[in-house]
C-alpha atoms as a PDB file:
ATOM      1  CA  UNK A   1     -51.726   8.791 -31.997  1.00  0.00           C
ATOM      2  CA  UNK A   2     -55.541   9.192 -31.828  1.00  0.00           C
ATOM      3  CA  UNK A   3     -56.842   9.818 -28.705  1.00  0.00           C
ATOM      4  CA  UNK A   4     -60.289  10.377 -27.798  1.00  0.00           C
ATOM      5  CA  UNK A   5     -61.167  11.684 -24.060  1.00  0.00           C
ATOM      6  CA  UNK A   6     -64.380  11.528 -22.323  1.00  0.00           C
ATOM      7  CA  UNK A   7     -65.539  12.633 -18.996  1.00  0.00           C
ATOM      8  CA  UNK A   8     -65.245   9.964 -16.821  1.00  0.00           C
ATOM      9  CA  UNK A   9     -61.672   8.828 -17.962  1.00  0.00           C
ATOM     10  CA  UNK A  10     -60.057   5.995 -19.624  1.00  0.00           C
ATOM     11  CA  UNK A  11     -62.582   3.275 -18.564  1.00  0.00           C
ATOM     12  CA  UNK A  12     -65.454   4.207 -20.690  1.00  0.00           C
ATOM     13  CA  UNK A  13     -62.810   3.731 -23.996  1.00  0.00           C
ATOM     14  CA  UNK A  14     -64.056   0.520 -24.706  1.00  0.00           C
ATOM     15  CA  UNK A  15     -62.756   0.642 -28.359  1.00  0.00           C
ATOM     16  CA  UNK A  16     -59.222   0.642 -29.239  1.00  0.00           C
ATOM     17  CA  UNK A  17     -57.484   0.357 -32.380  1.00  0.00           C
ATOM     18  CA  UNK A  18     -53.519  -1.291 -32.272  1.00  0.00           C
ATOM     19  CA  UNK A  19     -50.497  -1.888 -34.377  1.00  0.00           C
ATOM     20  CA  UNK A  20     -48.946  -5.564 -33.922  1.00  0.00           C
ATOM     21  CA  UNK A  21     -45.367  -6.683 -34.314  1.00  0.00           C
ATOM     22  CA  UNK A  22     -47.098 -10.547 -35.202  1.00  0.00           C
ATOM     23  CA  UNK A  23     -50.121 -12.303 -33.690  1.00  0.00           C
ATOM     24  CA  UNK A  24     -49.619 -11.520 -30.205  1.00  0.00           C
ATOM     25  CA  UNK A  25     -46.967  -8.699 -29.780  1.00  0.00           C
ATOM     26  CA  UNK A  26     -48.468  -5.406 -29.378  1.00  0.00           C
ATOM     27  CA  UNK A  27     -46.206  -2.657 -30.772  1.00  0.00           C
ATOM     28  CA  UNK A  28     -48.664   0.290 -30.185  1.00  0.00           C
ATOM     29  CA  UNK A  29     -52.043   1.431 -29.246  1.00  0.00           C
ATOM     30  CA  UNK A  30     -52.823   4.392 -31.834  1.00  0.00           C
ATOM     31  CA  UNK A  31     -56.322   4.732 -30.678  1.00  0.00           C
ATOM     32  CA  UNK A  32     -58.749   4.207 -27.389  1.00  0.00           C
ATOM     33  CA  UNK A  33     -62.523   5.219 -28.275  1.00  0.00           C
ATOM     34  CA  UNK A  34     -65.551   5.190 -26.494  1.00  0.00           C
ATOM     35  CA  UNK A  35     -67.732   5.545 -30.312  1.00  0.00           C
ATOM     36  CA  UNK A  36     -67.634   2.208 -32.128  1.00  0.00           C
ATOM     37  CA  UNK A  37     -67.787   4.498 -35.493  1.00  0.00           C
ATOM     38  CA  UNK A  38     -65.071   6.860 -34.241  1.00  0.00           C
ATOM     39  CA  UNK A  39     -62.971   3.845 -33.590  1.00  0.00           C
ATOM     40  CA  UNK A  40     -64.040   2.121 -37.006  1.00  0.00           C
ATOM     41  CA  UNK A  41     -62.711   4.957 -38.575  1.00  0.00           C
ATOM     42  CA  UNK A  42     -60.023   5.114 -36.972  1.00  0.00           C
ATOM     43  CA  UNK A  43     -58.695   1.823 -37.996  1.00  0.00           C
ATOM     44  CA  UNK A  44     -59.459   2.578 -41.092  1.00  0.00           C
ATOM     45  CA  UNK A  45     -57.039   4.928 -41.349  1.00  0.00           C
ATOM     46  CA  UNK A  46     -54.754   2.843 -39.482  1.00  0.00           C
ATOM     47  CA  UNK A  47     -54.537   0.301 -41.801  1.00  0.00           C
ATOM     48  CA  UNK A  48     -54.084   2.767 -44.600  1.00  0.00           C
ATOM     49  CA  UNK A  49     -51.248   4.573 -42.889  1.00  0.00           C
ATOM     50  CA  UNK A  50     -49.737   1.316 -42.047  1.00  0.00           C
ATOM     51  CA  UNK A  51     -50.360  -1.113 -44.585  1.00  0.00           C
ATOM     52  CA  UNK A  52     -47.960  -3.394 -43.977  1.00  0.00           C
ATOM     53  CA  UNK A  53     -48.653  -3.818 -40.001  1.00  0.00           C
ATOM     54  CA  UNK A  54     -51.021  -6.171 -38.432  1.00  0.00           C
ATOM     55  CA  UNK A  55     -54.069  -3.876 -37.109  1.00  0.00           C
ATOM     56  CA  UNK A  56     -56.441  -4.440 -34.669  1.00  0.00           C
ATOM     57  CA  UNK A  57     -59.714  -2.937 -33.941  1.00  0.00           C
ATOM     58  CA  UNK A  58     -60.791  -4.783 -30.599  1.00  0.00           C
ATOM     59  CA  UNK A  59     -63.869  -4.033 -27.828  1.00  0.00           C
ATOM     60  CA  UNK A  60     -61.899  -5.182 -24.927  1.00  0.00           C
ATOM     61  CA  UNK A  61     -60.894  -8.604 -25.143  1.00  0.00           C
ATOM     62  CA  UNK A  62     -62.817  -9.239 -28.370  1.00  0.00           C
ATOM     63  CA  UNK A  63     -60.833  -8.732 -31.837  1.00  0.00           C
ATOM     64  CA  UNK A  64     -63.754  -6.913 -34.234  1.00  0.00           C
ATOM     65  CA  UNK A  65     -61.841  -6.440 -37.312  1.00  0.00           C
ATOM     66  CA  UNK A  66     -58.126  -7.688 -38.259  1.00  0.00           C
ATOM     67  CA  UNK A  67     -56.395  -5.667 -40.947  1.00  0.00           C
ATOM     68  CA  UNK A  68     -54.940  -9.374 -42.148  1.00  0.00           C
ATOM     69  CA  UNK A  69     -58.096 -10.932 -42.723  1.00  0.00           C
ATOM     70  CA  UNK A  70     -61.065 -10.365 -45.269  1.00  0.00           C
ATOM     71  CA  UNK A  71     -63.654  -8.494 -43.545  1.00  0.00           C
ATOM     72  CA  UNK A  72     -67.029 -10.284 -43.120  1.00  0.00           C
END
């Protein structure tokens, strides 16, 4: 699990990179980031480490990039 820790705490992680079971079942959250190119990265290499799992790099509530879908 990545993990990246900031002064200030958990809140200014806006980033966060997760492994879902399908659509809407979260499995894991491998990643919390408060750089969006640390967390691009880091799904990056989620999606090569798991390339059979549905990935998610999302900015709270938004879904930025699905490991399922073409990117843009």
């Amino acid at each position: 699990m990545f993990l990246s820790y900031v002064s200030g705490g958990l809140e200014n992680l806006r980033f966060s990179v997760a492994l879902y079971h399908n659509e809407t079942n979260l499995d894991e959250m491998v990643a919390r980031m408060r750089d969006l190119t640390m967390a691009r990265t880091a799904y990056d290499l989620a999606v090569v480490r798991w390339p059979l799992r549905l990935v998610k790099l999302c900015q709270g509530g938004r879904i930025m990039r699905r490991s399922d879908r073409p990117q843009e």
